[in-house]
ModelCIF file with pLDDT and N, C-alpha, C, O atoms, coordinates in Angstrom:
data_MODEL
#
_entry.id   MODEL 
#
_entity.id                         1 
_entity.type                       polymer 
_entity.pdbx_number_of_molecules   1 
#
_entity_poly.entity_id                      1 
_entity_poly.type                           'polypeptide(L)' 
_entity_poly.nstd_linkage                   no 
_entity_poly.nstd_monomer                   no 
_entity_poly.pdbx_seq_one_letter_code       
;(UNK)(UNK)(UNK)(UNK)(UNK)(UNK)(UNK)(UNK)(UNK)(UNK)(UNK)(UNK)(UNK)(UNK)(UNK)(UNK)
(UNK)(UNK)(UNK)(UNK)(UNK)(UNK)(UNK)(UNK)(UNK)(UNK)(UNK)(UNK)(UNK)(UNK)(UNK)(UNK)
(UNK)(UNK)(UNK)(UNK)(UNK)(UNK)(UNK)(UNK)(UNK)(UNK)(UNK)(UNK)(UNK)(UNK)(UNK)
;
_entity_poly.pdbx_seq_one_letter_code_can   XXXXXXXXXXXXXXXXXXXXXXXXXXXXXXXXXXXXXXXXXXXXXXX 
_entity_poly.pdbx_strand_id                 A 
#
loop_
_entity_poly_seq.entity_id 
_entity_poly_seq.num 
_entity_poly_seq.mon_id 
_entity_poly_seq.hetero 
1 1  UNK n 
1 2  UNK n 
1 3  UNK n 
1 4  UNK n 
1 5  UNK n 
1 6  UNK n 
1 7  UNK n 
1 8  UNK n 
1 9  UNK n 
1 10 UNK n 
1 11 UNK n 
1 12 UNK n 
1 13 UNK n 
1 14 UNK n 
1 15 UNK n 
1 16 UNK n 
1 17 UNK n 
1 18 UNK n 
1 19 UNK n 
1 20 UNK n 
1 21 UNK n 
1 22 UNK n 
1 23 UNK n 
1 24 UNK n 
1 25 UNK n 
1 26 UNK n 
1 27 UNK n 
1 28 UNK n 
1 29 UNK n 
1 30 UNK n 
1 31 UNK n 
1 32 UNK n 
1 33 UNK n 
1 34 UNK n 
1 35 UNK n 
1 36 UNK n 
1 37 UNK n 
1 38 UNK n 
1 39 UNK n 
1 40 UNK n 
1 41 UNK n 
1 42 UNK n 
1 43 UNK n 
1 44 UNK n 
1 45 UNK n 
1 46 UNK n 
1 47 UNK n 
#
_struct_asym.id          A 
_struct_asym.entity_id   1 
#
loop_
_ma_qa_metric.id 
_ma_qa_metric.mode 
_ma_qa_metric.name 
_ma_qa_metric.software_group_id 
_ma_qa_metric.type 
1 global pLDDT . pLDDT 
2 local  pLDDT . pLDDT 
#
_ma_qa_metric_global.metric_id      1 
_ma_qa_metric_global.metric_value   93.98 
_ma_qa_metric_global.model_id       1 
_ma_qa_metric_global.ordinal_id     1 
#
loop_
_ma_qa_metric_local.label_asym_id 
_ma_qa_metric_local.label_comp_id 
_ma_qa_metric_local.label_seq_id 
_ma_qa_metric_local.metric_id 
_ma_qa_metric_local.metric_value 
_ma_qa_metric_local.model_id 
_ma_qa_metric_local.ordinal_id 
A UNK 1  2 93.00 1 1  
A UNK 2  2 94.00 1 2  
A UNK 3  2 95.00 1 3  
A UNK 4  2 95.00 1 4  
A UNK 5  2 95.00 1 5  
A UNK 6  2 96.00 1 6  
A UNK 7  2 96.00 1 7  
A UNK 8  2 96.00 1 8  
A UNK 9  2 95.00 1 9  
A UNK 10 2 95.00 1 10 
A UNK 11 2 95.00 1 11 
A UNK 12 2 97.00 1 12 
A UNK 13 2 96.00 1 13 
A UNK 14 2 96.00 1 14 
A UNK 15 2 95.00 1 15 
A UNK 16 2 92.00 1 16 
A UNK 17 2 90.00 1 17 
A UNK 18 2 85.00 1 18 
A UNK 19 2 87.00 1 19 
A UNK 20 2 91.00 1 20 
A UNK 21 2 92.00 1 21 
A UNK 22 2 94.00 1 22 
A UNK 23 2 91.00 1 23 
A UNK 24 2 91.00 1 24 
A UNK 25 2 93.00 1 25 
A UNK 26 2 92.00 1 26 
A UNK 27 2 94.00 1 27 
A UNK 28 2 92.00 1 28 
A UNK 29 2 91.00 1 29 
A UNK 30 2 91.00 1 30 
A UNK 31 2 95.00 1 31 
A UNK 32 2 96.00 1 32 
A UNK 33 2 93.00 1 33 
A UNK 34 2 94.00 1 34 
A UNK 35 2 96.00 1 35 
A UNK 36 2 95.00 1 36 
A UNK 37 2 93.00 1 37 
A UNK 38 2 95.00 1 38 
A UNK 39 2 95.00 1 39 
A UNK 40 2 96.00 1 40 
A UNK 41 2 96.00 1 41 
A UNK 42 2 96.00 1 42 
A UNK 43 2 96.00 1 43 
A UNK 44 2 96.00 1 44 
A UNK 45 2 96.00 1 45 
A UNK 46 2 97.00 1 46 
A UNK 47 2 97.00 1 47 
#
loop_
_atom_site.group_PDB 
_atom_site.id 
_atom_site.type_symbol 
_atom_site.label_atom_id 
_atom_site.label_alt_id 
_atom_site.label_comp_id 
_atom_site.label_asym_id 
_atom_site.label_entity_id 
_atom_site.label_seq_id 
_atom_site.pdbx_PDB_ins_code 
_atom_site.Cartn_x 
_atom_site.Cartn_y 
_atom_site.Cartn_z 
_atom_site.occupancy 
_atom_site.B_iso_or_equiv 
_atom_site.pdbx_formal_charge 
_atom_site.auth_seq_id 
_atom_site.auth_comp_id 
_atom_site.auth_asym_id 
_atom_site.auth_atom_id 
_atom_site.pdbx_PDB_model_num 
ATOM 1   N N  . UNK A 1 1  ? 25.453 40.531 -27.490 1.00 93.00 ? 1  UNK A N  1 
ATOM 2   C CA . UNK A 1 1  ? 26.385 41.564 -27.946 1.00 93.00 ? 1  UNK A CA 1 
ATOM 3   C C  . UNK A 1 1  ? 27.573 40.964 -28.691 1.00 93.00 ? 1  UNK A C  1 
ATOM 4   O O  . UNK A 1 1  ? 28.178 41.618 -29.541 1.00 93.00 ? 1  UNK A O  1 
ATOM 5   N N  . UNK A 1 2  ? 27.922 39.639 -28.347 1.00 94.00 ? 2  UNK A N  1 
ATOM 6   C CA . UNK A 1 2  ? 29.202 39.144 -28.647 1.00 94.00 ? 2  UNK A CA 1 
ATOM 7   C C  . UNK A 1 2  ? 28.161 38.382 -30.438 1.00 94.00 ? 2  UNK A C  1 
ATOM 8   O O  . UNK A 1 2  ? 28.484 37.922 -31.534 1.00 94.00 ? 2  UNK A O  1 
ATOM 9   N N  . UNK A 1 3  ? 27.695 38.496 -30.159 1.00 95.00 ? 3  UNK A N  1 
ATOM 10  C CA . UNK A 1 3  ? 27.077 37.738 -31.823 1.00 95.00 ? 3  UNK A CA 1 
ATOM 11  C C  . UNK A 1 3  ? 27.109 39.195 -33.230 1.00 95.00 ? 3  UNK A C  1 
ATOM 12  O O  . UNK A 1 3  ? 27.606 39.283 -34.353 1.00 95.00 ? 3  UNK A O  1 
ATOM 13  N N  . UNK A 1 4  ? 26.168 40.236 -32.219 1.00 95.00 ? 4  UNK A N  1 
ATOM 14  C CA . UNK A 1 4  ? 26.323 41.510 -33.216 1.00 95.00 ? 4  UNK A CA 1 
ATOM 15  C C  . UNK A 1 4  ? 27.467 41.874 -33.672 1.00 95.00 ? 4  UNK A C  1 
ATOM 16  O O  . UNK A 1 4  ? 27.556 42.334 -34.810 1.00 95.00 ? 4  UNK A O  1 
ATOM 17  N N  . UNK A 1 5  ? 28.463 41.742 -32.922 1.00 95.00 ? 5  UNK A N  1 
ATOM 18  C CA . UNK A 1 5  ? 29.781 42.038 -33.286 1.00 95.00 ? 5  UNK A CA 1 
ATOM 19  C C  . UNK A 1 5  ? 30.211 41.327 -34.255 1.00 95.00 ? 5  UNK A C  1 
ATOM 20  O O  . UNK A 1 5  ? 30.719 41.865 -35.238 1.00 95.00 ? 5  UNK A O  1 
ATOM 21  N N  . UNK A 1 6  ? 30.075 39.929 -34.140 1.00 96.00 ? 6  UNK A N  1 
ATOM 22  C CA . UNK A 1 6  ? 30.545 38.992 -35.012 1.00 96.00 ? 6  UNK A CA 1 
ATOM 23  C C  . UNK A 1 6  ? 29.679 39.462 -36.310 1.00 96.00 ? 6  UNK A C  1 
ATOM 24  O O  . UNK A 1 6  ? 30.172 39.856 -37.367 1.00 96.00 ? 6  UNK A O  1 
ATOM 25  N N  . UNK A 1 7  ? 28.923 39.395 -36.153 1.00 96.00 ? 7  UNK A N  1 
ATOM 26  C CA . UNK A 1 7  ? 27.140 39.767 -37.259 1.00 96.00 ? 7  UNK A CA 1 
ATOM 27  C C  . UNK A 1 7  ? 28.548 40.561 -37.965 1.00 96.00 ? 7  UNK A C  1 
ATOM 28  O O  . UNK A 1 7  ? 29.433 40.035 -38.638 1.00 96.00 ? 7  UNK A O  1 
ATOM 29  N N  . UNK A 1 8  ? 28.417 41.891 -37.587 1.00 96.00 ? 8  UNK A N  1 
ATOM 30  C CA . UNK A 1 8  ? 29.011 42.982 -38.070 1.00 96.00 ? 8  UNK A CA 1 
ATOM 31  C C  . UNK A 1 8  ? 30.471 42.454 -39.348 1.00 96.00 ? 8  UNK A C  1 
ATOM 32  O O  . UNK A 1 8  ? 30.760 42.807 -40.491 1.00 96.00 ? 8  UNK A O  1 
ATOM 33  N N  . UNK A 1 9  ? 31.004 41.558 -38.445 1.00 95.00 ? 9  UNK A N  1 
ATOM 34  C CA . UNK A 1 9  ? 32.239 41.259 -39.720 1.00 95.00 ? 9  UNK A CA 1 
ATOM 35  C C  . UNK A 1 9  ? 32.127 39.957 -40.363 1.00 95.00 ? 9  UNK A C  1 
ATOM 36  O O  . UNK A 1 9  ? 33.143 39.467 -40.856 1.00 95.00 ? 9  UNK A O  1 
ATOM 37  N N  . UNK A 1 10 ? 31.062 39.362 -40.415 1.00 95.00 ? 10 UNK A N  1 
ATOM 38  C CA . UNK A 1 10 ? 30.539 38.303 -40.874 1.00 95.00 ? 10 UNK A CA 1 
ATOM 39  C C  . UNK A 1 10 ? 29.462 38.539 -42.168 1.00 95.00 ? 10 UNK A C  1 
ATOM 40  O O  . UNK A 1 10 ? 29.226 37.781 -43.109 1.00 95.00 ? 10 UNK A O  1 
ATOM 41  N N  . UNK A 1 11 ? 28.962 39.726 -41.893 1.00 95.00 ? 11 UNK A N  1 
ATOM 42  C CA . UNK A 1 11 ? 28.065 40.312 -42.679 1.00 95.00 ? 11 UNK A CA 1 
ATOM 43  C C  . UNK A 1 11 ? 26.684 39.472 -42.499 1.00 95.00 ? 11 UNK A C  1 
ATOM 44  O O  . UNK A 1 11 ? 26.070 39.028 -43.468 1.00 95.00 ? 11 UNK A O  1 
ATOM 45  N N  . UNK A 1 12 ? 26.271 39.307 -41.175 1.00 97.00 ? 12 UNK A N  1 
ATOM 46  C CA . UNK A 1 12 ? 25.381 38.791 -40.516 1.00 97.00 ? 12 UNK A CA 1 
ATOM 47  C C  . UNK A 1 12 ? 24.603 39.712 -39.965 1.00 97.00 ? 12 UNK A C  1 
ATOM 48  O O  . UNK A 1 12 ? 25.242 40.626 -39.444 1.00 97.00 ? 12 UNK A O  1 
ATOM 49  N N  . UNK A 1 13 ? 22.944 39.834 -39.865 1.00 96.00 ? 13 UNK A N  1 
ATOM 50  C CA . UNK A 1 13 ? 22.111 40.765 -39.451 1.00 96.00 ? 13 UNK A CA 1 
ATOM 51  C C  . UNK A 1 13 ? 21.447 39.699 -38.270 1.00 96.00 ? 13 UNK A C  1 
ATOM 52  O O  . UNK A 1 13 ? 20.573 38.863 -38.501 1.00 96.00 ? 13 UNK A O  1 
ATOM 53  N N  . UNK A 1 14 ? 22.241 40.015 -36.669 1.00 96.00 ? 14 UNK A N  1 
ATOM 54  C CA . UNK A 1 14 ? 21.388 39.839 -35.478 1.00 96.00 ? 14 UNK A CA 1 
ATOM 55  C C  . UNK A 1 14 ? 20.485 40.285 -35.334 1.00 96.00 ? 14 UNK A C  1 
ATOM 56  O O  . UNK A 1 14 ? 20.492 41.515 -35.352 1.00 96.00 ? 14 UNK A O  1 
ATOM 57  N N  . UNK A 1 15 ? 19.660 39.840 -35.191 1.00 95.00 ? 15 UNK A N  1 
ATOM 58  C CA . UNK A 1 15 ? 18.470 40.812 -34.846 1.00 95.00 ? 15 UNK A CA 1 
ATOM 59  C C  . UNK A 1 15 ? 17.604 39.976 -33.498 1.00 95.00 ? 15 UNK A C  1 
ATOM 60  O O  . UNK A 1 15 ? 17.397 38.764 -33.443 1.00 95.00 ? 15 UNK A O  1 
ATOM 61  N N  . UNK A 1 16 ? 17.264 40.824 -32.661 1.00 92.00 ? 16 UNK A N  1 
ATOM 62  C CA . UNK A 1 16 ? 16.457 40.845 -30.961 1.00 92.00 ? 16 UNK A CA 1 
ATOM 63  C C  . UNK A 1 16 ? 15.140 39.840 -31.324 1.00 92.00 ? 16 UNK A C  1 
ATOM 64  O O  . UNK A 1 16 ? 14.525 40.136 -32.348 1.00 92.00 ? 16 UNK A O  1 
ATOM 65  N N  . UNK A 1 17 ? 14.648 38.614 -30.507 1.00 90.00 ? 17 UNK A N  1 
ATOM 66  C CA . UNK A 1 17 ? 13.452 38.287 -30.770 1.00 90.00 ? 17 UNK A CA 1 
ATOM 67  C C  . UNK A 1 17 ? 12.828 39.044 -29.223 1.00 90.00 ? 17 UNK A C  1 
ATOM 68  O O  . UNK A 1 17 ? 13.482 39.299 -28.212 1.00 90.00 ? 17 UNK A O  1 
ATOM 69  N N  . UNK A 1 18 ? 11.585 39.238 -29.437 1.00 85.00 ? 18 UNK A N  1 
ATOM 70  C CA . UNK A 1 18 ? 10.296 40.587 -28.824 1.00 85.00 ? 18 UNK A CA 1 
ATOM 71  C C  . UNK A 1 18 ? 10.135 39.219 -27.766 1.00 85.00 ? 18 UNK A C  1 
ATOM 72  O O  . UNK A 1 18 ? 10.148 38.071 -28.208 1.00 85.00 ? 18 UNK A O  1 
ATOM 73  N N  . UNK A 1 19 ? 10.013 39.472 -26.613 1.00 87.00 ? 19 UNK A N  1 
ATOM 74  C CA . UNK A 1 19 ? 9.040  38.621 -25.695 1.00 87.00 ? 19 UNK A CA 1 
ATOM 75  C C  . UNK A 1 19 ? 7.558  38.569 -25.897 1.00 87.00 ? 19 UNK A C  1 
ATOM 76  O O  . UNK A 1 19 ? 6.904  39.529 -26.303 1.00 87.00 ? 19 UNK A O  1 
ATOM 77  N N  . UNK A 1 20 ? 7.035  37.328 -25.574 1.00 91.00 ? 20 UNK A N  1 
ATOM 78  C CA . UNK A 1 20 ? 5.728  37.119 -25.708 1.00 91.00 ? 20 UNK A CA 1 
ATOM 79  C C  . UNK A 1 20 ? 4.919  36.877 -24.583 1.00 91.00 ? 20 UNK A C  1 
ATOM 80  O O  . UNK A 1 20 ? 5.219  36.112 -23.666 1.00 91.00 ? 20 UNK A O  1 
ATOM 81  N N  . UNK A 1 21 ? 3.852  37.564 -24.672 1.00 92.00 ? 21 UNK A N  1 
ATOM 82  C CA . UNK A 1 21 ? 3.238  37.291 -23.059 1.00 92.00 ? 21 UNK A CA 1 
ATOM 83  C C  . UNK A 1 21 ? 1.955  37.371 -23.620 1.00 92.00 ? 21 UNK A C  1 
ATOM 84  O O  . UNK A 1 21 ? 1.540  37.980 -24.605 1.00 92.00 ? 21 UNK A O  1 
ATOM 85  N N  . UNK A 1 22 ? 1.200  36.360 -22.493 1.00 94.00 ? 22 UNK A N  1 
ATOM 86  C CA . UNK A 1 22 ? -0.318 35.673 -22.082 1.00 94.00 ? 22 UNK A CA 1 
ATOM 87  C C  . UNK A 1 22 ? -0.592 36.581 -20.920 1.00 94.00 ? 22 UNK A C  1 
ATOM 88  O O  . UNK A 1 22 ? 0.179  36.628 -19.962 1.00 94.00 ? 22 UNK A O  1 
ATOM 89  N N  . UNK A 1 23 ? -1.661 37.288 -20.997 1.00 91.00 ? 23 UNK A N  1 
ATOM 90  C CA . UNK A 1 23 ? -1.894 37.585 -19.295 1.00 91.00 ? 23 UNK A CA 1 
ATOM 91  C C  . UNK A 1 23 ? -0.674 37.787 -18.634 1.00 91.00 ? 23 UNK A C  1 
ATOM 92  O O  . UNK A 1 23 ? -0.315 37.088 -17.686 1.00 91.00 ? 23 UNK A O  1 
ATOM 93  N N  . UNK A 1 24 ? 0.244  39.096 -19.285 1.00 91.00 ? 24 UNK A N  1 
ATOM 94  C CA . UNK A 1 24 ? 1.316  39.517 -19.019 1.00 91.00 ? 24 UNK A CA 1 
ATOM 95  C C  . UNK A 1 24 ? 2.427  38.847 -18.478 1.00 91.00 ? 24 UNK A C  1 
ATOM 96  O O  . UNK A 1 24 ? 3.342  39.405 -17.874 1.00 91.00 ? 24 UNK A O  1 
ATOM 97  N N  . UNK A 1 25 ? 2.337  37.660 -18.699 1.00 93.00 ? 25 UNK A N  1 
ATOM 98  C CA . UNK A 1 25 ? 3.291  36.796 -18.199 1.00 93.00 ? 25 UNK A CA 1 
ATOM 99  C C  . UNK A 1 25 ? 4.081  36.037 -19.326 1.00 93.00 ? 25 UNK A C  1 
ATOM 100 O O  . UNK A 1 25 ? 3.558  35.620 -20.359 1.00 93.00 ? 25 UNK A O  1 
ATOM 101 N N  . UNK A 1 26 ? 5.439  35.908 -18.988 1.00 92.00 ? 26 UNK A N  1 
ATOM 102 C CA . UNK A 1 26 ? 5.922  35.618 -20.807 1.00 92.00 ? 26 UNK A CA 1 
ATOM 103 C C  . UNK A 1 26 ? 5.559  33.972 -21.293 1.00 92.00 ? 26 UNK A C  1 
ATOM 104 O O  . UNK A 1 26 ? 5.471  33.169 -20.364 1.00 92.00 ? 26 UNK A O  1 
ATOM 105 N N  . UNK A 1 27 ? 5.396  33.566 -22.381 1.00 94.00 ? 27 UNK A N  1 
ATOM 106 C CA . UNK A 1 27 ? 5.116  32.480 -22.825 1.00 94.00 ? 27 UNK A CA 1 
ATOM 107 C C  . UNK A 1 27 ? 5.999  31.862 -22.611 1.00 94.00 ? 27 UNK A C  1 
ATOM 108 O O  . UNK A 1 27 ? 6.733  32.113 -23.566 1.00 94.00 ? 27 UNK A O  1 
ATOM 109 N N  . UNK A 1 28 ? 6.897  30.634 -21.506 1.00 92.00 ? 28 UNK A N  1 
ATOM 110 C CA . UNK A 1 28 ? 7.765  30.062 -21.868 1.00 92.00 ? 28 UNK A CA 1 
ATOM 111 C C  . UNK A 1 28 ? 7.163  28.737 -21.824 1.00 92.00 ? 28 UNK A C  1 
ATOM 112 O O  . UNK A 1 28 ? 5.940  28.596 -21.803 1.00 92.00 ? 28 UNK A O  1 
ATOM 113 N N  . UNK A 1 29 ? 8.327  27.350 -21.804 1.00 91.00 ? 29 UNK A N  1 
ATOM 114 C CA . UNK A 1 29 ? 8.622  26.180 -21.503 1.00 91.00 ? 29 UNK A CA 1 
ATOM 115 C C  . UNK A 1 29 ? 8.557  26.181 -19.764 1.00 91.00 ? 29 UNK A C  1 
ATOM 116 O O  . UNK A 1 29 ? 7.656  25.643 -19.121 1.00 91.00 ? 29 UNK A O  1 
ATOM 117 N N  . UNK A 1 30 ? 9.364  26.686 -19.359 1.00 91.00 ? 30 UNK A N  1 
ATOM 118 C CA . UNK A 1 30 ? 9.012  26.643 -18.027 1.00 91.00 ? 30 UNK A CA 1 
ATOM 119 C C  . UNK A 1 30 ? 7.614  26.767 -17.428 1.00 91.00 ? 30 UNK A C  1 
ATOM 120 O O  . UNK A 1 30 ? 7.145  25.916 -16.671 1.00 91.00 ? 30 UNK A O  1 
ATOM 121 N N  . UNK A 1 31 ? 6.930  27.948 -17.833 1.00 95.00 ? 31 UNK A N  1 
ATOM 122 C CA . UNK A 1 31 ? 5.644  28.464 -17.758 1.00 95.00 ? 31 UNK A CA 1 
ATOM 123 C C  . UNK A 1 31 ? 5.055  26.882 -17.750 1.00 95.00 ? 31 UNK A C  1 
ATOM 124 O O  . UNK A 1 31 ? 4.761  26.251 -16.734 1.00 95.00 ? 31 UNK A O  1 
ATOM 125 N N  . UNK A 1 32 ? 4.950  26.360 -19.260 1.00 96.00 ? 32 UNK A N  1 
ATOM 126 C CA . UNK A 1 32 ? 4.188  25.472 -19.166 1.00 96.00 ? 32 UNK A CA 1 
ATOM 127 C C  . UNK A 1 32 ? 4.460  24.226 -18.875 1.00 96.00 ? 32 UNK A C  1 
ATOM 128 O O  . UNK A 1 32 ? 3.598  23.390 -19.148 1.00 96.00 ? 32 UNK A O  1 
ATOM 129 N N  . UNK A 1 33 ? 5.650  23.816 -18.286 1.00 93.00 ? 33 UNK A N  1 
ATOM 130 C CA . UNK A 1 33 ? 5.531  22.854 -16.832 1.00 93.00 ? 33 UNK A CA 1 
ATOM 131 C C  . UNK A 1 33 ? 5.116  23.039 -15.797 1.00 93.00 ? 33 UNK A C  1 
ATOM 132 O O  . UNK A 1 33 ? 4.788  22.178 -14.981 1.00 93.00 ? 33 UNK A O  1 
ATOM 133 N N  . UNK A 1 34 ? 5.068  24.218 -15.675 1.00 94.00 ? 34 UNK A N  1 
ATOM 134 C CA . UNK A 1 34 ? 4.635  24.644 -14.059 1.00 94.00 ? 34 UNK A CA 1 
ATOM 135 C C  . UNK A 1 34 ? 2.916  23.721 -14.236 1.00 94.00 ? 34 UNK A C  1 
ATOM 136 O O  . UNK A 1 34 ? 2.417  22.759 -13.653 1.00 94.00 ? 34 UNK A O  1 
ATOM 137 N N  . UNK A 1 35 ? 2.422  24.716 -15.440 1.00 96.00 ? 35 UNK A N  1 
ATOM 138 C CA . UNK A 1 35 ? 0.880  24.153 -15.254 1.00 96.00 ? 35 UNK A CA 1 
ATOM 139 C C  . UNK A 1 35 ? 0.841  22.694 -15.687 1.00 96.00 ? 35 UNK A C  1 
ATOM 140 O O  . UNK A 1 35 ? 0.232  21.878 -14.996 1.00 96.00 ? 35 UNK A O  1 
ATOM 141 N N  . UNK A 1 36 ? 1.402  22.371 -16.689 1.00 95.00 ? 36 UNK A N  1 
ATOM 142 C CA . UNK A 1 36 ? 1.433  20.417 -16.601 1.00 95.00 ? 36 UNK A CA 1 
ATOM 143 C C  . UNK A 1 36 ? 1.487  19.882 -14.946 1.00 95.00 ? 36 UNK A C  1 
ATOM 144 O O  . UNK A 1 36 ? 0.704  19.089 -14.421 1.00 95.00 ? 36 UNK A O  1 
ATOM 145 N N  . UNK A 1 37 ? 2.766  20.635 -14.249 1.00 93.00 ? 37 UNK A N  1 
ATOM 146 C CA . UNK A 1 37 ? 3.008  19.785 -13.036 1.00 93.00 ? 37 UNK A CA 1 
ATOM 147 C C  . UNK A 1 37 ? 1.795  19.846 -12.206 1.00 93.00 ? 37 UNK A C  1 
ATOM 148 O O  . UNK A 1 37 ? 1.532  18.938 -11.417 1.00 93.00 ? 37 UNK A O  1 
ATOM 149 N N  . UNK A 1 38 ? 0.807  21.212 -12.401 1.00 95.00 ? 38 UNK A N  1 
ATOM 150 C CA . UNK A 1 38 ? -0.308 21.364 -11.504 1.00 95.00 ? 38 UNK A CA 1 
ATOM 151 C C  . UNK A 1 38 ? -1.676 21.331 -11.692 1.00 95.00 ? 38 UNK A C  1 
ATOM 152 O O  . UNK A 1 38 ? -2.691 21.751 -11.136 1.00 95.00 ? 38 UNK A O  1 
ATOM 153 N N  . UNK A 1 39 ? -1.236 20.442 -13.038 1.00 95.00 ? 39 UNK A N  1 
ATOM 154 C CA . UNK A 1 39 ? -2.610 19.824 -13.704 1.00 95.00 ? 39 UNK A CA 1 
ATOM 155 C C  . UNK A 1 39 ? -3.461 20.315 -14.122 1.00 95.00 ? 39 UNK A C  1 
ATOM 156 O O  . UNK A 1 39 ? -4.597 19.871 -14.288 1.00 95.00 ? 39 UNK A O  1 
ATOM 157 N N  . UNK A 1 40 ? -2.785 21.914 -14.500 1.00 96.00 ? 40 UNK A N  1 
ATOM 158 C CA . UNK A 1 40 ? -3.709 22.619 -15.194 1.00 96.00 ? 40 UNK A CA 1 
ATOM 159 C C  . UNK A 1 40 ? -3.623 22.735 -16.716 1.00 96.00 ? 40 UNK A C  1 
ATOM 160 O O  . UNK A 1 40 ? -3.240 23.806 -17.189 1.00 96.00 ? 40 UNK A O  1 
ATOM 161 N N  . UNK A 1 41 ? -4.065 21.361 -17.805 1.00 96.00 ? 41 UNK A N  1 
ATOM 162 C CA . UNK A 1 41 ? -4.005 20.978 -18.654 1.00 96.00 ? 41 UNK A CA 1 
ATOM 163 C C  . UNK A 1 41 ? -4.872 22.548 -19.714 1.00 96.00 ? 41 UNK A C  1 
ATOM 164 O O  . UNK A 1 41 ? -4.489 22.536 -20.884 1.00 96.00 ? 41 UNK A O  1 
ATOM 165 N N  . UNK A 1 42 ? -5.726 23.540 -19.433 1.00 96.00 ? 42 UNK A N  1 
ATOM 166 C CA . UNK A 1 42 ? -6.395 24.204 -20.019 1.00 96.00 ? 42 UNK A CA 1 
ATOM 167 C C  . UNK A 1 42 ? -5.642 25.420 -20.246 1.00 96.00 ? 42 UNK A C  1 
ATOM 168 O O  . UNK A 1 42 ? -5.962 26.220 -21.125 1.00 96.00 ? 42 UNK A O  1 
ATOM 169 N N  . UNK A 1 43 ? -4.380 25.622 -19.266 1.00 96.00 ? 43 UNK A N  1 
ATOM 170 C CA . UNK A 1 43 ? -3.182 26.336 -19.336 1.00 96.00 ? 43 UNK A CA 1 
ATOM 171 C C  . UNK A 1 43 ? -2.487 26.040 -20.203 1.00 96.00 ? 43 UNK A C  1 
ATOM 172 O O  . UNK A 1 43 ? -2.525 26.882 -21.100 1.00 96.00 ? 43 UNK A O  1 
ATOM 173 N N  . UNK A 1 44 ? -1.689 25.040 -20.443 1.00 96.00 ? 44 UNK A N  1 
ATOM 174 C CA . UNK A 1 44 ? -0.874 24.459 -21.002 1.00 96.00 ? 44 UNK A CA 1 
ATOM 175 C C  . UNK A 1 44 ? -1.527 24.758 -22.041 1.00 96.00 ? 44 UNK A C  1 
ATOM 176 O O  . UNK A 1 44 ? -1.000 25.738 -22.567 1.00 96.00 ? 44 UNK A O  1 
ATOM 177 N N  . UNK A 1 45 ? -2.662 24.303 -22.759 1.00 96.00 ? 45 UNK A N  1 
ATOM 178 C CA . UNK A 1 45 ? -3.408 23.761 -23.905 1.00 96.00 ? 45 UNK A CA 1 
ATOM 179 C C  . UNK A 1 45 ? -3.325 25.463 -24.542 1.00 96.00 ? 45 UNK A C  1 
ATOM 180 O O  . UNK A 1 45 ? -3.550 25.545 -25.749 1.00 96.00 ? 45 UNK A O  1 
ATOM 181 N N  . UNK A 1 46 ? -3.078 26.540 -23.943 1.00 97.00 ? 46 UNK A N  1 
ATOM 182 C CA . UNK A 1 46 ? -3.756 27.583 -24.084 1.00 97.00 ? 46 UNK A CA 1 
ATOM 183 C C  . UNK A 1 46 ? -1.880 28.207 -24.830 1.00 97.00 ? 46 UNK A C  1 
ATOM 184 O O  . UNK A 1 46 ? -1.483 28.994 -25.689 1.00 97.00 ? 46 UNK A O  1 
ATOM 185 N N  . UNK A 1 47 ? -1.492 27.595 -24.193 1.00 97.00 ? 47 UNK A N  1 
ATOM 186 C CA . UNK A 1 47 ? 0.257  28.192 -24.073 1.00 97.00 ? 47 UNK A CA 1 
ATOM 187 C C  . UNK A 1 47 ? 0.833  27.698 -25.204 1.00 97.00 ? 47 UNK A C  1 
ATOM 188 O O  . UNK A 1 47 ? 2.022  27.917 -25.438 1.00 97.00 ? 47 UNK A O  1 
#
């Protein structure tokens, strides 16, 4: 909110990035340590 505002007198267009999800779960970095840490390399590979 504090960026749109700025956007606004900056003449800057914020705009929202959409979440992404695998098997309804969101795509992160975290996500894919979890499966590195649990050696599920076909996860990761997939992510």
């Amino acid at each position: 909110n504090f960026l749109v505002n700025w956007g606004k007198k900056k003449g800057v267009d914020v705009l929202k990035t959409e979440t992404f999800k695998i098997n309804d779960r969101r795509v992160s970095s975290t996500r894919i340590r979890e499966a590195l840490i649990n050696n599920d390399f076909e996860e990761a590979k997939i992510l």
